[in-house]
Protein backbone atom coordinates (compact mmCIF):
# COMPACT_ATOMS: atom_id res chain seq x y z
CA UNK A 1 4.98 3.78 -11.31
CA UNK A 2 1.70 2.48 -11.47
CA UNK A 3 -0.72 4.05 -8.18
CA UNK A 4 -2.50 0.20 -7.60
CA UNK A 5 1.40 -0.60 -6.07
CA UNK A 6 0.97 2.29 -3.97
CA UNK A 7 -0.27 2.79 -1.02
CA UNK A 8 -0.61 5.49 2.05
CA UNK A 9 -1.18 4.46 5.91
CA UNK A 10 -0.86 5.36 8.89
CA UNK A 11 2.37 4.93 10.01
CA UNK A 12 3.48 2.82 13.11
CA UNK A 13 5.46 3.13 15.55
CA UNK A 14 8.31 1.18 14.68
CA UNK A 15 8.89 2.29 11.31
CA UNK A 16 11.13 4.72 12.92
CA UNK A 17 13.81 2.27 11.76
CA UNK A 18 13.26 3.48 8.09
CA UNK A 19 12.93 7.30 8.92
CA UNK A 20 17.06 6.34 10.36
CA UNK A 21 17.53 4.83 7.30
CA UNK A 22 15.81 7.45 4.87
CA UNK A 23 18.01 10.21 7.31
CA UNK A 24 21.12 8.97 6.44
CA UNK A 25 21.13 8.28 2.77
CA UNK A 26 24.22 10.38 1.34
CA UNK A 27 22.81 14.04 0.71
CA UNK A 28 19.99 13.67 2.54
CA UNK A 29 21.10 15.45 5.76
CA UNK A 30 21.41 19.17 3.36
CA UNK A 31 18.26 19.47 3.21
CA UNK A 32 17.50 18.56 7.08
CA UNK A 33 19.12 20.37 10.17
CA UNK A 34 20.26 17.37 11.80
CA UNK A 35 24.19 17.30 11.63
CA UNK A 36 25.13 13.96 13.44
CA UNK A 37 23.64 10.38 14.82
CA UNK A 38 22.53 11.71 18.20
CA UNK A 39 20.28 14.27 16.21
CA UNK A 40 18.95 11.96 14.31
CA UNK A 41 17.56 10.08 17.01
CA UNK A 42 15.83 13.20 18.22
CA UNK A 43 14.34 14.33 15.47
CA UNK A 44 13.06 10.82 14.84
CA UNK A 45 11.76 10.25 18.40
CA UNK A 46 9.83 13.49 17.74
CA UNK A 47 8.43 12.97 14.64
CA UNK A 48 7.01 9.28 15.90
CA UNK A 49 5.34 10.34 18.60
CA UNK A 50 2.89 11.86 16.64
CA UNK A 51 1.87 8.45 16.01
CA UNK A 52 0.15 8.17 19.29
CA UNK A 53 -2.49 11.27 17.94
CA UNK A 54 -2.22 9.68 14.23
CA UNK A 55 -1.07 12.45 12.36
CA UNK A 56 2.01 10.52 10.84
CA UNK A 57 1.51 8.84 7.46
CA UNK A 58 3.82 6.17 5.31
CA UNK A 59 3.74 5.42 1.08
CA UNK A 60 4.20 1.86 0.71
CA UNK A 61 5.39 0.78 -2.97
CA UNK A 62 4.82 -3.08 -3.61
CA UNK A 63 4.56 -3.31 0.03
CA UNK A 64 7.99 -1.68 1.20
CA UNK A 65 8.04 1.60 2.94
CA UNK A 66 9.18 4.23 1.32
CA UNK A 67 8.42 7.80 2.40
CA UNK A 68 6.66 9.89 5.45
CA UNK A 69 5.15 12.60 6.40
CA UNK A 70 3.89 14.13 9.82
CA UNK A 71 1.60 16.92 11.16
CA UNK A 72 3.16 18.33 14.20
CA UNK A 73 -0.90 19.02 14.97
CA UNK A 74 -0.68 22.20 17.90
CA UNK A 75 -3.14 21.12 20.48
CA UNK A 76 -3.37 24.98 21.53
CA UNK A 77 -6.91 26.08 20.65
CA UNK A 78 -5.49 29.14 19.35
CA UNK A 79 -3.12 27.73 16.97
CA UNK A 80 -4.86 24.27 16.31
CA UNK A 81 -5.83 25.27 13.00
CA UNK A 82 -2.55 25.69 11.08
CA UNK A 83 0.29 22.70 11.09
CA UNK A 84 3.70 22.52 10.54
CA UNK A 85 4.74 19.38 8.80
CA UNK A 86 7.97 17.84 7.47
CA UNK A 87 8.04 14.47 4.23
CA UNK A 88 11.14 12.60 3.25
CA UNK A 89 10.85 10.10 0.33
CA UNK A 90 13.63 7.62 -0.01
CA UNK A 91 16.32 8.29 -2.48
CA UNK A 92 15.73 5.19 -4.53
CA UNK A 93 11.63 6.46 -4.87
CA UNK A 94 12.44 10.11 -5.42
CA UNK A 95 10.60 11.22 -8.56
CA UNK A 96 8.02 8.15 -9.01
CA UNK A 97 5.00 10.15 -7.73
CA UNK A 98 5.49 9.25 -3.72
CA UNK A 99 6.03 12.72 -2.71
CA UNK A 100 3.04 14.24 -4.37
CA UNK A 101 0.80 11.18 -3.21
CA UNK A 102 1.76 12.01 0.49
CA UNK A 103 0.93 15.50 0.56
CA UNK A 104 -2.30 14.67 -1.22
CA UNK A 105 -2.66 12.38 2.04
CA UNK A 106 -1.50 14.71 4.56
CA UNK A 107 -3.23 17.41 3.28
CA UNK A 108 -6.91 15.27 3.62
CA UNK A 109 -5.19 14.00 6.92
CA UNK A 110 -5.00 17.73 8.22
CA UNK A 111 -8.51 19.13 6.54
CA UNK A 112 -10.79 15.84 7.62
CA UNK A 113 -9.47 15.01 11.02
CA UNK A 114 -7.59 17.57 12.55
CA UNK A 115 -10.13 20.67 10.96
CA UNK A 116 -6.44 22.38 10.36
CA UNK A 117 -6.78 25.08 7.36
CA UNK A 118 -2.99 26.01 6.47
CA UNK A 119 -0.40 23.74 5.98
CA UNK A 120 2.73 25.63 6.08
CA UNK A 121 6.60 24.04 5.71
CA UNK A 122 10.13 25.20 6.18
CA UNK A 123 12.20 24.07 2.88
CA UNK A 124 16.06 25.06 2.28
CA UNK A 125 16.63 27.49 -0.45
CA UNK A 126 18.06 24.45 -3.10
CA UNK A 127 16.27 21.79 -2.01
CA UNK A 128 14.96 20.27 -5.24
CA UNK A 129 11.73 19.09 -3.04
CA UNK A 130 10.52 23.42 -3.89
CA UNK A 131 9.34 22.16 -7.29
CA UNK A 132 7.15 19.26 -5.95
CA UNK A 133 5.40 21.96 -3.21
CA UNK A 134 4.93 24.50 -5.60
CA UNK A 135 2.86 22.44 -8.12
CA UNK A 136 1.05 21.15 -4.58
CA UNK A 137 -0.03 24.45 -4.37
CA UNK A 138 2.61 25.85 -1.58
CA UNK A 139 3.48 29.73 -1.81
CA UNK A 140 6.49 30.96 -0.22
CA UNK A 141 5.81 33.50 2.02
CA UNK A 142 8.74 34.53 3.56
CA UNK A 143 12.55 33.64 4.30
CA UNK A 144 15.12 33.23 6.61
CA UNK A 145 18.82 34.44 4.92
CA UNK A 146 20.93 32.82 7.54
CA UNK A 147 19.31 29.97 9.05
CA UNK A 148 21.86 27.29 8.56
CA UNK A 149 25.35 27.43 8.98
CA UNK A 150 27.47 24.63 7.85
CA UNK A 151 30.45 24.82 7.18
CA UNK A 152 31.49 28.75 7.07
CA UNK A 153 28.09 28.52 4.61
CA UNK A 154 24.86 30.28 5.23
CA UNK A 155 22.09 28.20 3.74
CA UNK A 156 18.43 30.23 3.31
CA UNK A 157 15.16 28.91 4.58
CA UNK A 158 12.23 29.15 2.97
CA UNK A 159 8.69 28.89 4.73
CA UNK A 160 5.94 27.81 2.31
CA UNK A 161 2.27 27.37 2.93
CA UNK A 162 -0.99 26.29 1.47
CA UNK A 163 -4.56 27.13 2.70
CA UNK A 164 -6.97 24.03 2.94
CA UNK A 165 -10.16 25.98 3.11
């Protein structure tokens, strides 16, 4: 994939349509704790409202969306300097360079206008999404052994982070 197709924005408020859409491509839903439509809405509804303090950001290819991210920024003094954040590339862009151009984004997103100075992210032990963070720069630095249950299954979460300073 050539970069010049490429390009990261600020994302707008009606692209929730393609977060749905990204959401319920088949597998995607393992690696996310949202079982069912109704959760899907919620989560999405949440993670476009940070829209209103621009901390969401979308990878256009040729001009079509085709991943996010999001800063859930903490507007508590106290906290306001380390963000939780969540990305989801679209299945038919996995592997072209879109994830790694977003957290390049989000990461000068969070250092330049929010001052934040650790990035930090909650993965599922699995997820093939570790590699990408790791060569980002993301540590794990701790873990959750039962987090999910689906299914009779226990599925173990992994929190990650990455210092910006």
């Amino acid at each position: 994939m050539g970069n010049k197709n490429l390009i990261v924005r600020s994302t707008l408020a009606h692209e929730d349509v393609y977060l749905k859409k990204w959401l319920k491509e088949p597998g995607v839903l393992r690696w996310f704790p949202m079982a069912n439509d109704r959760e899907i809405e919620d989560a999405v509804r949440l993670w476009i409202a940070y829209t209103q303090v621009g901390s969401c950001i979308t990878a256009e290819y040729n001009g079509i969306p085709c991943g996010m991210a999001t800063l859930y920024v903490q507007f508590y003094k106290k906290l306001a300097h380390q963000c939780l954040f969540s990305i989801i590339v679209s299945e038919f862009y996995r592997g072209q360079g879109i994830g790694k151009a977003l957290l390049e984004n989000l990461a000068k997103l969070a250092r330049d206008k929010f001052s934040i100075e650790l990035l930090h992210l909650e993965v599922y032990d699995g997820n093939p999404a570790i590699h990408l963070y790791q060569r980002e720069g993301f540590v794990e630095y701790g873990r959750q052994s039962h987090f999910i249950k689906d299914n009779n299954e226990y599925i173990p979460k992994i929190f990650m982070q990455k210092s910006l300073v």
